[in-house]
C-alpha atoms as a PDB file:
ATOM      1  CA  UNK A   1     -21.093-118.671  56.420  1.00  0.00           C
ATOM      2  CA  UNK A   2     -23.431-120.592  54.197  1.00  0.00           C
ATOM      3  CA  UNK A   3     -25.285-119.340  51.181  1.00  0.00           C
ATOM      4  CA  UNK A   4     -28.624-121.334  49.746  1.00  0.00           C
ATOM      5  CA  UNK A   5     -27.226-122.450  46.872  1.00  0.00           C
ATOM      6  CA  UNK A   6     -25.269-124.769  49.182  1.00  0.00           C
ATOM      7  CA  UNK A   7     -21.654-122.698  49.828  1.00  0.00           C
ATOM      8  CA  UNK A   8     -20.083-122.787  52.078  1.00  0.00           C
ATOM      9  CA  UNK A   9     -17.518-120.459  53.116  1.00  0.00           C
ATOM     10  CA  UNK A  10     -14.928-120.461  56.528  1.00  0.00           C
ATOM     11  CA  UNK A  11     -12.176-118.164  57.201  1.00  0.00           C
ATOM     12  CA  UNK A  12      -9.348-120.125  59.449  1.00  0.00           C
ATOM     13  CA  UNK A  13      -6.821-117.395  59.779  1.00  0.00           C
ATOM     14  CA  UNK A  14      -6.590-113.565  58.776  1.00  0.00           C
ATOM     15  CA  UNK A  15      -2.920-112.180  58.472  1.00  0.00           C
ATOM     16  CA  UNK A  16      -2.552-108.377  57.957  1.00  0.00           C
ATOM     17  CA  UNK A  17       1.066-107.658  56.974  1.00  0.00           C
ATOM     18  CA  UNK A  18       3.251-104.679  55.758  1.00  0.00           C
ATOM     19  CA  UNK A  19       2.062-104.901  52.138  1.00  0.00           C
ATOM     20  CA  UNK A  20      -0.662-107.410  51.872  1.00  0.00           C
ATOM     21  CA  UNK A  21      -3.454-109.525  53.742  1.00  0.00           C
ATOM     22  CA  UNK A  22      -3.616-113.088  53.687  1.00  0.00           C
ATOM     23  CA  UNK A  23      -6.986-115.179  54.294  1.00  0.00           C
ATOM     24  CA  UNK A  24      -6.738-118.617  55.033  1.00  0.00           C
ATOM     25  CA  UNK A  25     -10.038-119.801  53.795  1.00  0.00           C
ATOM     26  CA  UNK A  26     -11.838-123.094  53.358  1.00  0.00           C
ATOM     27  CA  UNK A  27     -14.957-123.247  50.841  1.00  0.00           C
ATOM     28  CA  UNK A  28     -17.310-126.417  50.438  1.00  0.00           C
ATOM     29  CA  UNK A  29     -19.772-127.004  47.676  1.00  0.00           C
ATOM     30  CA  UNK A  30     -22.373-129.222  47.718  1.00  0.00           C
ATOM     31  CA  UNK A  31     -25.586-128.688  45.528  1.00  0.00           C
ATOM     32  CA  UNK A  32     -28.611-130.414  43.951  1.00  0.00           C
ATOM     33  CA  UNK A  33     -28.995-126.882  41.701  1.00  0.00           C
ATOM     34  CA  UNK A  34     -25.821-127.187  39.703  1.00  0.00           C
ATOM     35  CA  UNK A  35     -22.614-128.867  39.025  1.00  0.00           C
ATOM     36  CA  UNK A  36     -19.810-126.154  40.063  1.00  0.00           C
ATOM     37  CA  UNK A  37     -19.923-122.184  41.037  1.00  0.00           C
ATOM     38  CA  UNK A  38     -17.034-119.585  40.557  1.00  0.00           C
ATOM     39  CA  UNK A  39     -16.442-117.443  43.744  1.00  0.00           C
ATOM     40  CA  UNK A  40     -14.155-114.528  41.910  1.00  0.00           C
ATOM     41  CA  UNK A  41     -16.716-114.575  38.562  1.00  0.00           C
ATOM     42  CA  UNK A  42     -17.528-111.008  37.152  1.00  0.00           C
ATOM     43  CA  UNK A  43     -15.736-108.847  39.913  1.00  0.00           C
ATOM     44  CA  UNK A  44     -12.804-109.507  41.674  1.00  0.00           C
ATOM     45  CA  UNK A  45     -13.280-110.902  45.186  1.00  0.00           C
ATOM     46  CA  UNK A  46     -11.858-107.591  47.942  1.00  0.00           C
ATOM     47  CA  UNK A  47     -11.456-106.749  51.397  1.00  0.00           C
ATOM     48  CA  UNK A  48     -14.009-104.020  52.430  1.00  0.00           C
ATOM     49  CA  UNK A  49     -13.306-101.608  55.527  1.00  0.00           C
ATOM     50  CA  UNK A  50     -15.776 -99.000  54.003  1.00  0.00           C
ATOM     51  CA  UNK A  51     -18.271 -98.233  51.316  1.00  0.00           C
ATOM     52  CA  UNK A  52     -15.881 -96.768  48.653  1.00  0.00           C
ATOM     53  CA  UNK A  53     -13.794 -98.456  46.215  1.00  0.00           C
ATOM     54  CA  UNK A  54     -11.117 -96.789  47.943  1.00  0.00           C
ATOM     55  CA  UNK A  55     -11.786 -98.816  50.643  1.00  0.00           C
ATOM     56  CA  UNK A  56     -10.719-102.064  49.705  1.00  0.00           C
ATOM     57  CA  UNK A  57      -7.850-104.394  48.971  1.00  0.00           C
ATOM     58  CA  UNK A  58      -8.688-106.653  45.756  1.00  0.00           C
ATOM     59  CA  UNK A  59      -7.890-110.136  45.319  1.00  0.00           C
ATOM     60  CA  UNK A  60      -4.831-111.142  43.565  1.00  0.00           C
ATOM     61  CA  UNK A  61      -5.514-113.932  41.373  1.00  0.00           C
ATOM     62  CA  UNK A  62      -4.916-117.158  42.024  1.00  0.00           C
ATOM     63  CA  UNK A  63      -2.943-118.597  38.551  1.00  0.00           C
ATOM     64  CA  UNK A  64      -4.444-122.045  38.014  1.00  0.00           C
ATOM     65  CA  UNK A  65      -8.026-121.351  39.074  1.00  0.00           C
ATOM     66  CA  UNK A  66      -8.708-117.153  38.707  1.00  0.00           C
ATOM     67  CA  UNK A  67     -12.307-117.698  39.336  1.00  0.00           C
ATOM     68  CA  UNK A  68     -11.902-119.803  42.107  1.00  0.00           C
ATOM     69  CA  UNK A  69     -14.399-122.639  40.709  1.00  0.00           C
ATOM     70  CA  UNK A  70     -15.401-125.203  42.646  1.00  0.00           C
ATOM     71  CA  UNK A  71     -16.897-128.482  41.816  1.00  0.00           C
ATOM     72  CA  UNK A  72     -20.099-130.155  43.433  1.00  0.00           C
ATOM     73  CA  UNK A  73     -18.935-132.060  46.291  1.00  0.00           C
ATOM     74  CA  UNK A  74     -15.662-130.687  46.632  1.00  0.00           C
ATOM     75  CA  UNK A  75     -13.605-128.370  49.086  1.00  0.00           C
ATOM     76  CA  UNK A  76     -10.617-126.323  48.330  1.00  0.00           C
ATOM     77  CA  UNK A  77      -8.361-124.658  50.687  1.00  0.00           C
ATOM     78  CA  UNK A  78      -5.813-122.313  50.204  1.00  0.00           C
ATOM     79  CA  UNK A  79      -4.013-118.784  51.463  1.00  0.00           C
ATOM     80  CA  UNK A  80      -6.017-115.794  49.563  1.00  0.00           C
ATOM     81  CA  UNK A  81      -3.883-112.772  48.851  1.00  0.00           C
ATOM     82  CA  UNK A  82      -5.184-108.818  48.937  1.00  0.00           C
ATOM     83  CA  UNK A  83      -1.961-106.823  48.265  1.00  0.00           C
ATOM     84  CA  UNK A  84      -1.955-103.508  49.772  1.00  0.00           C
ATOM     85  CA  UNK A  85      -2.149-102.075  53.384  1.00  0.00           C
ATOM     86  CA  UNK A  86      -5.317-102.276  55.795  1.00  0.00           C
ATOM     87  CA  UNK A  87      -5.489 -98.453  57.522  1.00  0.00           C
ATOM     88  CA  UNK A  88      -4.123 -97.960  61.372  1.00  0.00           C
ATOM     89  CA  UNK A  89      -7.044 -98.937  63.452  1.00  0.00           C
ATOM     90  CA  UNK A  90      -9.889-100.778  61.261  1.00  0.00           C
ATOM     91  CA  UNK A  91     -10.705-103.970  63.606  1.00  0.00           C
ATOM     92  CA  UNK A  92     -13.735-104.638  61.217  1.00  0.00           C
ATOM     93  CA  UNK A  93     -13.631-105.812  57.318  1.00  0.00           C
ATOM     94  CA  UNK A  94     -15.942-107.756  55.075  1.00  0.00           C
ATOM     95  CA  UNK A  95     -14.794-110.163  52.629  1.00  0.00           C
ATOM     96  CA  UNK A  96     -16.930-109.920  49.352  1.00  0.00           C
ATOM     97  CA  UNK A  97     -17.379-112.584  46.443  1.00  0.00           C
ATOM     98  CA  UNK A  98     -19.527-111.794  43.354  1.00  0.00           C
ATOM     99  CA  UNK A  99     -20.698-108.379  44.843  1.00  0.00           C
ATOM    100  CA  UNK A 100     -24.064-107.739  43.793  1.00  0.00           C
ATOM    101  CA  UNK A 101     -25.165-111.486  43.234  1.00  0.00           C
ATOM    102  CA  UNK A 102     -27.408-113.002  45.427  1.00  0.00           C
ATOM    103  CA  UNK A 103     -26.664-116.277  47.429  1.00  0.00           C
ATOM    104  CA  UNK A 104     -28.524-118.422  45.496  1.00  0.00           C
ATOM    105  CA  UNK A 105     -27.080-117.600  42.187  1.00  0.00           C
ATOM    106  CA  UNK A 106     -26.102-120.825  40.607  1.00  0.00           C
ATOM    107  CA  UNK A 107     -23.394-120.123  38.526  1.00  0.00           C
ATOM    108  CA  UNK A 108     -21.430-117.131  40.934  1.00  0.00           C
ATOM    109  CA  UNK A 109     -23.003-117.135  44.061  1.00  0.00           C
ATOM    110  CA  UNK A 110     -22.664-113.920  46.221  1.00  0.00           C
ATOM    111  CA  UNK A 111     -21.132-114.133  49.926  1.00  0.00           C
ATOM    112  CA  UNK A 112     -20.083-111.265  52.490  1.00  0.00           C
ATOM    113  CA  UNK A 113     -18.307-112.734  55.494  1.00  0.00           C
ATOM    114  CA  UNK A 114     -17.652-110.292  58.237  1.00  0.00           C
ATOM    115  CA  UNK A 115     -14.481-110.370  59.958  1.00  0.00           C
ATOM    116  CA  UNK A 116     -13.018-109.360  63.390  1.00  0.00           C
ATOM    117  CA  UNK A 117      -9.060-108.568  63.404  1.00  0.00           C
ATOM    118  CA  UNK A 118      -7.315-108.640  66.145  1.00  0.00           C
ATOM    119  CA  UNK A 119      -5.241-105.882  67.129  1.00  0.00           C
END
């Protein structure tokens, strides 16, 4: 998944456990716009099953970089964690960054990746 202001954004691995979901994701940045973007800026970054706030698992933070900035020309890679439990049955989620911000926002870019999970 690729947004215009050049993010780019691959999930290698979704794990749904007993009391949290793990993403394996792999992000890219390369721009002539601006020098770095945050993907977790204003709003935490979630897992979406519906269209309720009820219906998601929020990220948990990640210590050293909580807004999940990434530099111009670089790639970071890493296990995302959204504590809490996915409902019986949902095969379909979204994973949301900077809700509400378009994809060509250069300072918190938004991106939706849809997801499949296996059952």
């Amino acid at each position: 998944m690729s947004v215009p202001v050049g993010l780019t954004v691959q999930v290698k691995s979704v794990t749904v456990g007993d009391d949290a979901t793990k993403v394996r994701l792999l992000a890219s940045f390369d721009s002539h716009q601006t020098n770095s973007i945050n993907m977790n800026d204003n709003e935490n970054a979630y897992i979406a099953w519906g269209e309720g706030e009820q219906d998601r698992l929020h990220l948990r933070q990640i210590a050293d970089n909580k807004w999940m900035r990434i530099g111009n020309g670089q790639t970071m890679e890493g296990d995302l964690v959204f504590p809490g439990v996915l409902p019986a049955g949902v095969t379909k989620v979204s994973l949301v960054f900077n809700p509400g911000n378009t994809g060509d926002d250069t300072s918190a870019p938004g991106v939706t990746v849809p997801l499949e999970l296996k059952q």
